[in-house]
C-alpha atoms as a PDB file:
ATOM      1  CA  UNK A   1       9.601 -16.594 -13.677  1.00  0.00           C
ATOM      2  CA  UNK A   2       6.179 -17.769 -14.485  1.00  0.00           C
ATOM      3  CA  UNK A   3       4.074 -15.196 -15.979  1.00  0.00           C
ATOM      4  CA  UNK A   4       1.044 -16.329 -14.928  1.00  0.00           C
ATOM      5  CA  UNK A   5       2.213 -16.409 -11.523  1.00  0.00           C
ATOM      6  CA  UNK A   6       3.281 -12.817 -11.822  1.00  0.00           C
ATOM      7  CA  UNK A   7      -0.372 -12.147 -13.425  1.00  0.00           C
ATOM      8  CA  UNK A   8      -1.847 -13.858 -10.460  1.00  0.00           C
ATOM      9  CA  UNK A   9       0.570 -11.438  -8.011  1.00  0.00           C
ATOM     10  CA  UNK A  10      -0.173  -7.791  -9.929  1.00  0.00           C
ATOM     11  CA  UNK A  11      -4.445  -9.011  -9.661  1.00  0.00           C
ATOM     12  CA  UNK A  12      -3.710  -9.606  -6.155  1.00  0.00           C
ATOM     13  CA  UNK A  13      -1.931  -6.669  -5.606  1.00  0.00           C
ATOM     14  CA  UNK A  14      -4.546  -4.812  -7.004  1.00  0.00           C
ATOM     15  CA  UNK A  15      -7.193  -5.920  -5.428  1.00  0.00           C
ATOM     16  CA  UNK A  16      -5.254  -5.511  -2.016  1.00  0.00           C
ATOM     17  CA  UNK A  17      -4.524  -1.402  -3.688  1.00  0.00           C
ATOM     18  CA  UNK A  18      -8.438  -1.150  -3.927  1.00  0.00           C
ATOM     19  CA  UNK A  19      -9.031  -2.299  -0.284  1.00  0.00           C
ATOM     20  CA  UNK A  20      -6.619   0.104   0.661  1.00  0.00           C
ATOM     21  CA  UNK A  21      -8.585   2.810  -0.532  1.00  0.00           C
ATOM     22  CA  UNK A  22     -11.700   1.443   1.014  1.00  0.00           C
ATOM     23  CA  UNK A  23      -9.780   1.642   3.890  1.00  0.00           C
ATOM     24  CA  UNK A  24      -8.903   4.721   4.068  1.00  0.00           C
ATOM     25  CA  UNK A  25     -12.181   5.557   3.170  1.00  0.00           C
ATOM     26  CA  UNK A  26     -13.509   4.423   5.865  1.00  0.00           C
ATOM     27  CA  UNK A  27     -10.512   5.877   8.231  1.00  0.00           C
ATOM     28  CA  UNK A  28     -12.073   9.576   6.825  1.00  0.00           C
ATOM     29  CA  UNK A  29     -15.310   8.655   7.785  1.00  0.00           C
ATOM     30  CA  UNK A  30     -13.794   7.831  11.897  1.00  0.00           C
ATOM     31  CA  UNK A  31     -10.330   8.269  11.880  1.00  0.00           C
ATOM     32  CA  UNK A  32     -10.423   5.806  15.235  1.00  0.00           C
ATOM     33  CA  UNK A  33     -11.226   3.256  13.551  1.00  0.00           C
ATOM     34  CA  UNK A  34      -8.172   0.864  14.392  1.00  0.00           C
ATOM     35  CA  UNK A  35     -10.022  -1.850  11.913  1.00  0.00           C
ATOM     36  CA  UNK A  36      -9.153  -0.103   9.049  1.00  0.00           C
ATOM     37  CA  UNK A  37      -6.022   1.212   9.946  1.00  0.00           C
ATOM     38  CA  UNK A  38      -5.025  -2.395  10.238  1.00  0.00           C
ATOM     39  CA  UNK A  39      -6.560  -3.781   7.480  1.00  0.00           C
ATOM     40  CA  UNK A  40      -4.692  -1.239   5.050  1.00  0.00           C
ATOM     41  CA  UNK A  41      -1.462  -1.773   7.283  1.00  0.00           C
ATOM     42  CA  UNK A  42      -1.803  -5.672   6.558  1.00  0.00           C
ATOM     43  CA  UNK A  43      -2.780  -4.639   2.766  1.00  0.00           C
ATOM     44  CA  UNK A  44       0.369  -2.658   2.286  1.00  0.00           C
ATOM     45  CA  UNK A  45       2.619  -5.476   3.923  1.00  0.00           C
ATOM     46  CA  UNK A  46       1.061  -7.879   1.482  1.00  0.00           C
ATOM     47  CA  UNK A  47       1.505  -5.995  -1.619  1.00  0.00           C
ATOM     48  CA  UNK A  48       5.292  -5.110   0.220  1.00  0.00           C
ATOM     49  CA  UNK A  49       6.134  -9.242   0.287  1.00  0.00           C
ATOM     50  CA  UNK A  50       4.972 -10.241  -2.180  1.00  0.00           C
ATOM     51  CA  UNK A  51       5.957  -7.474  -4.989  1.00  0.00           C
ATOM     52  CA  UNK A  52      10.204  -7.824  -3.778  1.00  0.00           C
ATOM     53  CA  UNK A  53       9.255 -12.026  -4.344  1.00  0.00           C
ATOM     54  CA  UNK A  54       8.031 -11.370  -8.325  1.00  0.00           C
ATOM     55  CA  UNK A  55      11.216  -9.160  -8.441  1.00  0.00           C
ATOM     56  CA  UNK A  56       9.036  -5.752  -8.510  1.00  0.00           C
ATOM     57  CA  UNK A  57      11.616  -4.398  -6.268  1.00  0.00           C
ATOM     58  CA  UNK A  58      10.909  -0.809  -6.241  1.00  0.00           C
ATOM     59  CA  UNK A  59       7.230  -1.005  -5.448  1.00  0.00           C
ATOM     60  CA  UNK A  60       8.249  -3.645  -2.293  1.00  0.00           C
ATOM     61  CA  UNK A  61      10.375  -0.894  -0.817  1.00  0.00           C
ATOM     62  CA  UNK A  62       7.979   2.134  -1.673  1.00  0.00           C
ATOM     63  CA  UNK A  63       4.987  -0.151  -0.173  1.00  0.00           C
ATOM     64  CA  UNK A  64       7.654  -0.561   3.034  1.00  0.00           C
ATOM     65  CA  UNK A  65       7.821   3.030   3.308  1.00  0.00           C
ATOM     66  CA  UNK A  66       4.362   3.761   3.617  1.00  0.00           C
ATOM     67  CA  UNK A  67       3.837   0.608   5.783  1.00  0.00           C
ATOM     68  CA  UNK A  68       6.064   2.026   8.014  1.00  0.00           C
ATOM     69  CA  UNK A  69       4.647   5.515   8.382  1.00  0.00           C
ATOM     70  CA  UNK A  70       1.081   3.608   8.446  1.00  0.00           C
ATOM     71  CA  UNK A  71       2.606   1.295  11.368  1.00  0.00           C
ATOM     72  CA  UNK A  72       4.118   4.962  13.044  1.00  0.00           C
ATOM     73  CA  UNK A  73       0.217   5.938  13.596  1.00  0.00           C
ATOM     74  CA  UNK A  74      -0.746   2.192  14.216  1.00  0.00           C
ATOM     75  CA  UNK A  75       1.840   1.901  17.396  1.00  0.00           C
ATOM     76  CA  UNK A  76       1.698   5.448  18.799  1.00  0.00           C
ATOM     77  CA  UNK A  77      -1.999   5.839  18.553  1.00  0.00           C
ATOM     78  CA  UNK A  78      -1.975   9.129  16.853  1.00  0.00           C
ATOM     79  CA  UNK A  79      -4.921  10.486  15.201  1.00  0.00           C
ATOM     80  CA  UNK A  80      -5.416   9.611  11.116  1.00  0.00           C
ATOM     81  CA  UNK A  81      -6.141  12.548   9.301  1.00  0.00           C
ATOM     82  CA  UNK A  82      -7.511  14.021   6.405  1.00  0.00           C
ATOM     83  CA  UNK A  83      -3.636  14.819   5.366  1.00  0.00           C
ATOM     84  CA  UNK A  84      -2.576  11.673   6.306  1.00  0.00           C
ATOM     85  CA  UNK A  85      -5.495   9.677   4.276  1.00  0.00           C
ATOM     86  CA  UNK A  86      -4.522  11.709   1.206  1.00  0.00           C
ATOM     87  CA  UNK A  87      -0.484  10.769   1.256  1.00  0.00           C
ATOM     88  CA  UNK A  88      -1.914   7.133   2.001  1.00  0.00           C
ATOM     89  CA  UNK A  89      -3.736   7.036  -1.483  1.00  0.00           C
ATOM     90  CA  UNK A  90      -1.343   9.327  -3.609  1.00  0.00           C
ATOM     91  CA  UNK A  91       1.055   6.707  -2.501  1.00  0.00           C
ATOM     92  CA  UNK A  92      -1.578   3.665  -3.761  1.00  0.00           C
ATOM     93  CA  UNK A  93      -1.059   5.464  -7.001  1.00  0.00           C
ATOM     94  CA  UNK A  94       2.738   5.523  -7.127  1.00  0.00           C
ATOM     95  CA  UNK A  95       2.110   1.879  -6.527  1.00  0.00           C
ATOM     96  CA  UNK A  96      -0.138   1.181  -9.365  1.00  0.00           C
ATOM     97  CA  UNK A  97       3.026   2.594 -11.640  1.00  0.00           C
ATOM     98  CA  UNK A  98       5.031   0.775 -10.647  1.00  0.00           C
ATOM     99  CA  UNK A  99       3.274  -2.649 -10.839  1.00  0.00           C
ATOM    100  CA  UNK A 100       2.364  -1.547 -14.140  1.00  0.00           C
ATOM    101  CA  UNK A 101       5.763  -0.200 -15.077  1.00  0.00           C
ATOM    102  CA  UNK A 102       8.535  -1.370 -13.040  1.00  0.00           C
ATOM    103  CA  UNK A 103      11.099   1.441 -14.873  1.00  0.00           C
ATOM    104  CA  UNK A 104       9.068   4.320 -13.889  1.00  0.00           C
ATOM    105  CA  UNK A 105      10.747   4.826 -10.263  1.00  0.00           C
ATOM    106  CA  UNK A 106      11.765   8.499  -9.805  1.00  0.00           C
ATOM    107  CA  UNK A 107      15.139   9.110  -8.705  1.00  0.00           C
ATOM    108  CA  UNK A 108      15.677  11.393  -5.865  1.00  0.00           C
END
């Protein structure tokens, strides 16, 4: 694959991973704010696409995961919290690893 095509992917991706922390963020700040539990929804499908199409498999499904549980609170209308907010950007870590390191995925 074209390298600088995968550079141009892992600059988007992080850009998209620092959104998502403005995001949620601003989700602390008024955890009814649908706007920003949309906007790091739509980040996390990005970075979800796009990361299984440069063959970063592990951090596609991972960013799937937390889509999903992001989409859970999205659909049923249930309050964000403070707990919540915290697993959201724990889990924007995870990701950074394993755009940086595609080996490092931890076996269950």
């Amino acid at each position: 694959m074209n390298d600088r095509l995968v550079e141009t992917f892992l600059d988007e991706a992080r850009e998209l991973l620092d959104g998502l922390e403005d995001h949620l963020l601003d989700l602390e700040k008024n955890p009814e704010d649908a706007d920003a539990l949309n906007a790091a929804f739509r980040a996390l499908h990005s970075i979800k696409g796009s990361a299984s199409m440069f063959g970063f498999d592990d951090a596609g499904a991972f960013a799937h995961e937390v889509e999903a549980a992001l989409d859970h609170f999205r659909t049923a209308h249930l309050p964000v919290t403070p707990e919540l907010s915290d697993a959201v950007l724990r889990s924007r870590d995870y990701l950074r690893v394993l755009l940086s390191n595609p080996d490092a995925a931890e076996d269950d």
